[in-house]
C-alpha atoms as a PDB file:
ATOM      1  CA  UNK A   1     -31.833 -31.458  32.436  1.00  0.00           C
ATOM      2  CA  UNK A   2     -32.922 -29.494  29.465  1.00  0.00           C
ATOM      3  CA  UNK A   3     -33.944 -26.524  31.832  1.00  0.00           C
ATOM      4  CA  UNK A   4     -30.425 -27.081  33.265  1.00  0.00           C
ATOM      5  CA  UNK A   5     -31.282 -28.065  36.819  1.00  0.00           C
ATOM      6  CA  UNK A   6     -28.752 -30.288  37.008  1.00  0.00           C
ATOM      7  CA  UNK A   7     -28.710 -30.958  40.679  1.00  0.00           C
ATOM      8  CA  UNK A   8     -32.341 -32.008  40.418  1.00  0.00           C
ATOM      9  CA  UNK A   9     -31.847 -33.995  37.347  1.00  0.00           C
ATOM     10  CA  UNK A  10     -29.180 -35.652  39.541  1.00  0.00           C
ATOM     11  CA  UNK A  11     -31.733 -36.020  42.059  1.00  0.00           C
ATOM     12  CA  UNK A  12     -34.282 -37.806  40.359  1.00  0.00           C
ATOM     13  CA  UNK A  13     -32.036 -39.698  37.787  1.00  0.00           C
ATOM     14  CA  UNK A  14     -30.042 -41.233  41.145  1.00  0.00           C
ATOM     15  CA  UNK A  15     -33.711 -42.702  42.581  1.00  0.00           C
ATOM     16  CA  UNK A  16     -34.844 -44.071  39.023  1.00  0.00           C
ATOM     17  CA  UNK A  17     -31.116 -45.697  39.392  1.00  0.00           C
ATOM     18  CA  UNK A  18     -31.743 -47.503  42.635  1.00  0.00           C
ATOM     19  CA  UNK A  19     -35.367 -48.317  41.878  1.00  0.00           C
ATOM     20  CA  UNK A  20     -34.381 -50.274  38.498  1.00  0.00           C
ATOM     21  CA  UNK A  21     -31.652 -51.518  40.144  1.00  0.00           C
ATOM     22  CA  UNK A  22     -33.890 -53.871  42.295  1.00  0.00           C
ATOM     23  CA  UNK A  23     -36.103 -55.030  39.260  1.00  0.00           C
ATOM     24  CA  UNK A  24     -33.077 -56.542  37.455  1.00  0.00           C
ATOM     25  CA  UNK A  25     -32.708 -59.524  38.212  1.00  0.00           C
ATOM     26  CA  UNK A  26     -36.394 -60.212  37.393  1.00  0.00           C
ATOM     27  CA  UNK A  27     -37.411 -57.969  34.290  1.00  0.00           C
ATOM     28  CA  UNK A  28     -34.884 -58.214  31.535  1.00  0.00           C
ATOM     29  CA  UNK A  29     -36.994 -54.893  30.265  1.00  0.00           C
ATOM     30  CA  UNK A  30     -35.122 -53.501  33.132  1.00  0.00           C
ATOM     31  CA  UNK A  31     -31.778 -53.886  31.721  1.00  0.00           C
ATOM     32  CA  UNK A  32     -31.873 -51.372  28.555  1.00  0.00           C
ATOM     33  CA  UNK A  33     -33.297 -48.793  31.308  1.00  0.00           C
ATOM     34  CA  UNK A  34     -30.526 -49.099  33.138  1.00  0.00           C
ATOM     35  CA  UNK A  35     -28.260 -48.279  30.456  1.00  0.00           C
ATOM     36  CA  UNK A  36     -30.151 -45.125  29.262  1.00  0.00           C
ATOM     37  CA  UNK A  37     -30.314 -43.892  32.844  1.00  0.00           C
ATOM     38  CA  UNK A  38     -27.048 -44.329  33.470  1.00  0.00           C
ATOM     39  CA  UNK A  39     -26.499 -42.352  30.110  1.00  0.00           C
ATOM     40  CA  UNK A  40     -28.821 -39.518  31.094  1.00  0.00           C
ATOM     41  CA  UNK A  41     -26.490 -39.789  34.437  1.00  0.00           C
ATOM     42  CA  UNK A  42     -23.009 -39.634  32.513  1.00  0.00           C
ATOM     43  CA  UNK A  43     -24.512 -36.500  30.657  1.00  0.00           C
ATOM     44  CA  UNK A  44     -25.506 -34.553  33.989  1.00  0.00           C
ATOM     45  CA  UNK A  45     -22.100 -35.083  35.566  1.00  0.00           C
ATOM     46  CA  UNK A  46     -20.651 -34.103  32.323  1.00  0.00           C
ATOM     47  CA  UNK A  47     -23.104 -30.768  32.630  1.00  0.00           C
ATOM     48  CA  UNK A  48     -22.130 -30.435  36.203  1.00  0.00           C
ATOM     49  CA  UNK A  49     -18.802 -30.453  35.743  1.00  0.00           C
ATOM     50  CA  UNK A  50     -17.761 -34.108  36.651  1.00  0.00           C
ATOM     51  CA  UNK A  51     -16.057 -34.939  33.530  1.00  0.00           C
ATOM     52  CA  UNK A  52     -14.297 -38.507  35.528  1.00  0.00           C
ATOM     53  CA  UNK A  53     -17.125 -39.312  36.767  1.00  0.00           C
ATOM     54  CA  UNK A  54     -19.137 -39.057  33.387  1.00  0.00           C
ATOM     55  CA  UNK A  55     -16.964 -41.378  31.409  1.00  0.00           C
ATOM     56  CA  UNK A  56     -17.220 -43.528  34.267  1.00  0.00           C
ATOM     57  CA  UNK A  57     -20.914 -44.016  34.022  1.00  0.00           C
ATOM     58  CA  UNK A  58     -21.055 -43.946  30.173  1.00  0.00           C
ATOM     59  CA  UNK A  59     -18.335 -46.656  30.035  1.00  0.00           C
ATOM     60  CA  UNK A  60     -20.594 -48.594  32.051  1.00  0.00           C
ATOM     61  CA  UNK A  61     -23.777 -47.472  30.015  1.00  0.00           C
ATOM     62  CA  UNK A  62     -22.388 -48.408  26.836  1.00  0.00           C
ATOM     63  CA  UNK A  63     -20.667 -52.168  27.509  1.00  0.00           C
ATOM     64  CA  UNK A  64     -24.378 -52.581  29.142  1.00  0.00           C
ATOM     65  CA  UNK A  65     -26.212 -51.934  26.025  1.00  0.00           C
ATOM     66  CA  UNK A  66     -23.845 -53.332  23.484  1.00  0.00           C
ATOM     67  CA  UNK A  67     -24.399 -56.255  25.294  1.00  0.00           C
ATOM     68  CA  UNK A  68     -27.887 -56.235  25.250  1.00  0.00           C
ATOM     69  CA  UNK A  69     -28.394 -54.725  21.705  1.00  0.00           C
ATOM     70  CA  UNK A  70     -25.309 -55.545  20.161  1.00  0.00           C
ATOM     71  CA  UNK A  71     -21.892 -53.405  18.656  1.00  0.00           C
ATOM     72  CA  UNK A  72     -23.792 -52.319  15.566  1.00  0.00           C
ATOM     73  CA  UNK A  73     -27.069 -51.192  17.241  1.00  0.00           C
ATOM     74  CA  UNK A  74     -27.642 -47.744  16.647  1.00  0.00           C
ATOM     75  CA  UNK A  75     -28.724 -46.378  19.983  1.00  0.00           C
ATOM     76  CA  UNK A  76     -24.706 -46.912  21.101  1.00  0.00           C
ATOM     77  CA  UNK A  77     -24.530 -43.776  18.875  1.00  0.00           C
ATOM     78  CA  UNK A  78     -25.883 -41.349  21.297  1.00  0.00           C
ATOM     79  CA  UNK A  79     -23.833 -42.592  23.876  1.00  0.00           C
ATOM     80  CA  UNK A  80     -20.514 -42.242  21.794  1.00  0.00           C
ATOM     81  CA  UNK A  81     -21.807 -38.606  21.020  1.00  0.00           C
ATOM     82  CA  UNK A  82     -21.775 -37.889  24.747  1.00  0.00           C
ATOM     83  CA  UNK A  83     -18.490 -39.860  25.473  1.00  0.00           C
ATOM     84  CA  UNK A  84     -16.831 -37.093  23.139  1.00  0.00           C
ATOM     85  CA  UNK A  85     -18.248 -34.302  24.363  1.00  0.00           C
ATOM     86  CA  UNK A  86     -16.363 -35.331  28.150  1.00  0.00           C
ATOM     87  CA  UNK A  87     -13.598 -35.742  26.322  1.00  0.00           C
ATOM     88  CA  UNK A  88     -13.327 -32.391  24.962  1.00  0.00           C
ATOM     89  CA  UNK A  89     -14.055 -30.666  27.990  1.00  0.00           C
ATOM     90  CA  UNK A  90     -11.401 -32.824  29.413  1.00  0.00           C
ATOM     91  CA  UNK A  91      -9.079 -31.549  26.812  1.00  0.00           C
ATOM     92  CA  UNK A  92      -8.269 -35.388  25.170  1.00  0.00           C
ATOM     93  CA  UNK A  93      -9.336 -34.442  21.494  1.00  0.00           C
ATOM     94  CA  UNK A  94      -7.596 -37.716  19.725  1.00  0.00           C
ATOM     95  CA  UNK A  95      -9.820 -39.720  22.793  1.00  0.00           C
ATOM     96  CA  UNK A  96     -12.688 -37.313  21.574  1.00  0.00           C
ATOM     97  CA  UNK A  97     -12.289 -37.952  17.508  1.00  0.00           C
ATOM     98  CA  UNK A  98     -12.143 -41.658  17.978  1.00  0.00           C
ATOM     99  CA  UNK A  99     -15.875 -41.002  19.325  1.00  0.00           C
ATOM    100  CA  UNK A 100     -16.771 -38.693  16.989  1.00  0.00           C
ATOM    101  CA  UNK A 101     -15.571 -40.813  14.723  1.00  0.00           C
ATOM    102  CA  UNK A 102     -17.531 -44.125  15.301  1.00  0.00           C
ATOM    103  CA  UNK A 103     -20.735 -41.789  15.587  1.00  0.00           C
ATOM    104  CA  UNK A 104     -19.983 -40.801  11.953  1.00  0.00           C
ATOM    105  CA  UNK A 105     -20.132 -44.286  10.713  1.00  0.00           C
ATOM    106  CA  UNK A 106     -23.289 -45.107  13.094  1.00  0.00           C
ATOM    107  CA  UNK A 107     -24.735 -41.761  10.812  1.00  0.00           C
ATOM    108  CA  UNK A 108     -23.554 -42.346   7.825  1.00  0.00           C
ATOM    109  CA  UNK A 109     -25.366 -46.076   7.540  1.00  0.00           C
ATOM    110  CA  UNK A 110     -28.657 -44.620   9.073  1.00  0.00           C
ATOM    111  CA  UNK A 111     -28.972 -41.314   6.712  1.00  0.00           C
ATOM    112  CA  UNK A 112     -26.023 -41.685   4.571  1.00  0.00           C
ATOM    113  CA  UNK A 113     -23.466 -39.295   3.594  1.00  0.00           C
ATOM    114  CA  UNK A 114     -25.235 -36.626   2.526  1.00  0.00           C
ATOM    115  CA  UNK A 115     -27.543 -36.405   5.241  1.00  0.00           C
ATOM    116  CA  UNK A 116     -27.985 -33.367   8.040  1.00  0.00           C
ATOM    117  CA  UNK A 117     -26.806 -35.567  10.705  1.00  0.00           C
ATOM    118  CA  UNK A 118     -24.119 -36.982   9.375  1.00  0.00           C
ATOM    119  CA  UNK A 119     -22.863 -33.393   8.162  1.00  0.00           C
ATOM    120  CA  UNK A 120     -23.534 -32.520  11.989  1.00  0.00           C
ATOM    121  CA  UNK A 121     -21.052 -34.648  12.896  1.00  0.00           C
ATOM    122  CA  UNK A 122     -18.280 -33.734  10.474  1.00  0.00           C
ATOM    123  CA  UNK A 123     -18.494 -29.989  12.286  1.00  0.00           C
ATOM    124  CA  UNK A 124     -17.570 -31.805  15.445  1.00  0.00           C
ATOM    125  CA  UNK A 125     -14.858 -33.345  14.093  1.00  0.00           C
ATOM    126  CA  UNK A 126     -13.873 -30.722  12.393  1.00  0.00           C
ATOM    127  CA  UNK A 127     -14.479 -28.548  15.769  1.00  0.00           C
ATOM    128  CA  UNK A 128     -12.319 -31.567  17.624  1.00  0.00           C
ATOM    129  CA  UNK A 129      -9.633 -31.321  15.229  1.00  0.00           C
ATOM    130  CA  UNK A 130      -9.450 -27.348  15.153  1.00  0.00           C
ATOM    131  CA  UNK A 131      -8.836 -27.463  19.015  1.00  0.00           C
ATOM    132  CA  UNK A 132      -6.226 -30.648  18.821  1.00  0.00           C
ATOM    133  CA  UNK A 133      -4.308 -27.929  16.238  1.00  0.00           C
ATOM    134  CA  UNK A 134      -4.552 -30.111  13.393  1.00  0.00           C
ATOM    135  CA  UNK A 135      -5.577 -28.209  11.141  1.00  0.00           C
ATOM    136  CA  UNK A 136      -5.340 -30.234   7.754  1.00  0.00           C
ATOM    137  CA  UNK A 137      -7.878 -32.213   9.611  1.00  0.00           C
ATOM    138  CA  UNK A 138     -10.570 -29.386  10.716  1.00  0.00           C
ATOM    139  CA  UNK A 139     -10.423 -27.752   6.810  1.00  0.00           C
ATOM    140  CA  UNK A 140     -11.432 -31.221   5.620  1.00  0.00           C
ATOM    141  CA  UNK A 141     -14.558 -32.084   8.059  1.00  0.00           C
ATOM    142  CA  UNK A 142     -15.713 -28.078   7.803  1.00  0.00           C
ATOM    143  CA  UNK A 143     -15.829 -28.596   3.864  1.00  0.00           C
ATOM    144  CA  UNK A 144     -17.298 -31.456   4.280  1.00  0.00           C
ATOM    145  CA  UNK A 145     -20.001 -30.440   6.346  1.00  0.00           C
ATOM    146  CA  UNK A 146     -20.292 -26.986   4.736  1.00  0.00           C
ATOM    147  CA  UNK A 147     -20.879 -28.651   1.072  1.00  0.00           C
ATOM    148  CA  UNK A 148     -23.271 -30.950   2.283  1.00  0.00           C
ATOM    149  CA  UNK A 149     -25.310 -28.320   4.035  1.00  0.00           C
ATOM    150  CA  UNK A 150     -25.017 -26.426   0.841  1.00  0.00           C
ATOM    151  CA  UNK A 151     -26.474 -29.273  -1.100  1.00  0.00           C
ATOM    152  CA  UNK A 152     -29.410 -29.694   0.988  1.00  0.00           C
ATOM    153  CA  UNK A 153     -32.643 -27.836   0.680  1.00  0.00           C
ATOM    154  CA  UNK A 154     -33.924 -26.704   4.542  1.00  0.00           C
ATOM    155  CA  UNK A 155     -30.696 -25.403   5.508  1.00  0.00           C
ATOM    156  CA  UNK A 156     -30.464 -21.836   7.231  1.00  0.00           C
ATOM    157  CA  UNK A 157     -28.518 -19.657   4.992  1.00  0.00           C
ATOM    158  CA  UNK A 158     -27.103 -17.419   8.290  1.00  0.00           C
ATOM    159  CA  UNK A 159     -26.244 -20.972   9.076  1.00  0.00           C
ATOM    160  CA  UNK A 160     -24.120 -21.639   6.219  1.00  0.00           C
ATOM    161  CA  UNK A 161     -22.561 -18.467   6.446  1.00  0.00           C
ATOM    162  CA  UNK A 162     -21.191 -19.411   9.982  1.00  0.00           C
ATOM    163  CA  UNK A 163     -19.885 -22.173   8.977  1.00  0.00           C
ATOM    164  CA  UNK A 164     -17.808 -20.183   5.707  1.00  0.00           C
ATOM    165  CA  UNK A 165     -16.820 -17.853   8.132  1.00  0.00           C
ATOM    166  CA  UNK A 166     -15.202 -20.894  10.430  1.00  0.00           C
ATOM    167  CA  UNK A 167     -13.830 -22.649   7.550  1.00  0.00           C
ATOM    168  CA  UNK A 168     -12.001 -19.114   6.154  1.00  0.00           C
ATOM    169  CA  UNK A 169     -10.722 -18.507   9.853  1.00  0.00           C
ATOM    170  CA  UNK A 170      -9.804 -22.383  10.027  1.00  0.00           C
ATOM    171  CA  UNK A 171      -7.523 -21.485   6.793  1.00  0.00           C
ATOM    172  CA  UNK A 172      -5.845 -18.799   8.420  1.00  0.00           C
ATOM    173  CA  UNK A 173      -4.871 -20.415  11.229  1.00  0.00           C
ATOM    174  CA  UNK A 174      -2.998 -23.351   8.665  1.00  0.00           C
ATOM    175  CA  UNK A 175      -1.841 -19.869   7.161  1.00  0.00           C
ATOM    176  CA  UNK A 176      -3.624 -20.626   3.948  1.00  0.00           C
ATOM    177  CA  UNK A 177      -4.683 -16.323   3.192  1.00  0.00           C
ATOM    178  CA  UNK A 178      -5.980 -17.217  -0.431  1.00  0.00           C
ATOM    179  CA  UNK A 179      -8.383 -20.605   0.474  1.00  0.00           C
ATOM    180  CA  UNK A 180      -9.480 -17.913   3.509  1.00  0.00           C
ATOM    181  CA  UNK A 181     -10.684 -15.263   1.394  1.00  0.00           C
ATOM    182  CA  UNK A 182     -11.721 -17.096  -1.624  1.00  0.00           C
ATOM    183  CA  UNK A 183     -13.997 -19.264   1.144  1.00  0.00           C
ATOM    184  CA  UNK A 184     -15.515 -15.523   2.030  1.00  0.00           C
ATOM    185  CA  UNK A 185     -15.980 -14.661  -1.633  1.00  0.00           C
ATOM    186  CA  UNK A 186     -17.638 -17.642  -2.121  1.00  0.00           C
ATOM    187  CA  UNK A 187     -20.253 -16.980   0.294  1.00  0.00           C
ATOM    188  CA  UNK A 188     -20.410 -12.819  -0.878  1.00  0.00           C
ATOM    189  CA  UNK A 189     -21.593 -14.184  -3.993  1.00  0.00           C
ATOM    190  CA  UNK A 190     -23.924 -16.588  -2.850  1.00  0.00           C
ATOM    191  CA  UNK A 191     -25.491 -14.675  -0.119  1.00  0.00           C
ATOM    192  CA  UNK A 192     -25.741 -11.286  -0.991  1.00  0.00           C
ATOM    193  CA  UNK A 193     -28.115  -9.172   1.626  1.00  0.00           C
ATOM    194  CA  UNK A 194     -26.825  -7.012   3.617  1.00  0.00           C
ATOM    195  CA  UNK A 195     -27.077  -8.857   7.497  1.00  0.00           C
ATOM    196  CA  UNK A 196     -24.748 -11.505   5.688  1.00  0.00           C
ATOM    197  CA  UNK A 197     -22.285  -9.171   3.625  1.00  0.00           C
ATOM    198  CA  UNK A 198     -21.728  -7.582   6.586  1.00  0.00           C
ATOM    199  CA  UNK A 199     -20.046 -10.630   7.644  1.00  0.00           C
ATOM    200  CA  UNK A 200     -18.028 -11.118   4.832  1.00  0.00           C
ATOM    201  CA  UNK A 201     -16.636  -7.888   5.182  1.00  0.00           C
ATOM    202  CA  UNK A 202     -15.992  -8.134   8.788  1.00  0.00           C
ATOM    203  CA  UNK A 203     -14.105 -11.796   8.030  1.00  0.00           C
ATOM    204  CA  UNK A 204     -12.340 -10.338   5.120  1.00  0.00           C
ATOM    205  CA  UNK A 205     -10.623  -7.538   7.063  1.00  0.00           C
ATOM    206  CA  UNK A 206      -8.966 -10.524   9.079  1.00  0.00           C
ATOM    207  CA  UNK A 207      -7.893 -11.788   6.671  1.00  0.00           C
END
C-alpha cells in the first residue's frame, strides 16, 4: 500500500480477511486482527477512490476494536485519523473535524500539548477548517501548530516556513492584510538565508 499498489493491497488484504474470518470463533487473538485489517482495508478503498465504501469498513473496524479494547484505547486513534481523511475527500469537513478532533484528545493525553503529534494534528484541523471556509477556525489550529513547532528543537526550519507562509495566506483569505504580513515578517527575521527570504518575498507581494 505504501508503494501504492492498491489493487494488490486489495488483493491480499481481501484473503487475510476471509482467512481470519474462519479463526474467529475459536481464537479471540483473531478478533483485534480483524479490526486492523479491516482498517488497512478502509484505507485502500479510501486510496482507490471508494470513499463509501471506506467509512463503511472503518465504521465496522472501529465499533470492533472499541469493543475489544475499549473507547479510551489509543489504537482507535489511527482509525479516527483515517475516518477524516474519507471525509475530506468526500467534501464533509464538520464530519471530518469531529475526527480530527477526537484524534487530538487521543494525542494530546499520549504526548501532551506540546508534542509533534499533537501539533500534527492541529494542521489538519486547521487544513479541515481552511477548506470548510471557516476561517477564524484554520488561523487558530495553524498558530497553534506553528508555535508549537517553533518551540520544539528537531523541527525543519523550511518546514516552519511553510507553515508561516499558510498561516499569512490563511489571514488573507479572513481579509486580515496586517496579521498576513506581520506573520511573513516574523519568519524574515527569524529565518534569514536566502532559499527562505525568497519566500517571504514571494508571500509578501500577495499580500
Amino acid at each position: 500500500m505504501n508503494a501504492k499498489y492498491y489493487q494488490q493491497a486489495f488483493e491480499h488484504l481481501t484473503n487475510a480477511l476471509k482467512l481470519n474470518s474462519t479463526l474467529l470463533a475459536k481464537i479471540e487473538e483473531t478478533k483485534q486482527y480483524h479490526s486492523h485489517i479491516l482498517t488497512l482495508l478502509g484505507r485502500c478503498y479510501m486510496e482507490g477512490g471508494n470513499a463509501n465504501d471506506a467509512l463503511k469498513l472503518l465504521e465496522k473496524s472501529l465499533a470492533m476494536n472499541k469493543a475489544i479494547l475499549g473507547e479510551e484505547d489509543f489504537s482507535n486513534c489511527s482509525i479516527h485519523s483515517i475516518m477524516a481523511r474519507v471525509y475530506i475527500k468526500k467534501k464533509m469537513y464538520k464530519e471530518a473535524i469531529q475526527h480530527l478532533s477526537t484524534v487530538w484528545e487521543f494525542c494530546e493525553v499520549k504526548f501532551g500539548m506540546k508534542s509533534k503529534e499533537t501539533a500534527r494534528v492541529f494542521l489538519e484541523l486547521a487544513d479541515a477548517h481552511d477548506k470548510n471556509k471557516e476561517h477564524e477556525g484554520a488561523i487558530e489550529f495553524q498558530k497553534r501548530a506553528f508555535d508549537t513547532f517553533k518551540e520544539l528543537e528537531d523541527t525543519d526550519p523550511d518546514e516552519l516556513v511553510q507553515m508561516a507562509v499558510k498561516l499569512g495566506e490563511m489571514y488573507i483569505n479572513a481579509g486580515n492584510i496586517d496579521a498576513a504580513i506581520s506573520a511573513m515578517r516574523n519568519v524574515s527575521i527569524l529565518f534569514n538565508s536566502a532559499g527562505r527570504e525568497s519566500v517571504f518575498r514571494c508571500t509578501r507581494k500577495r499580500c
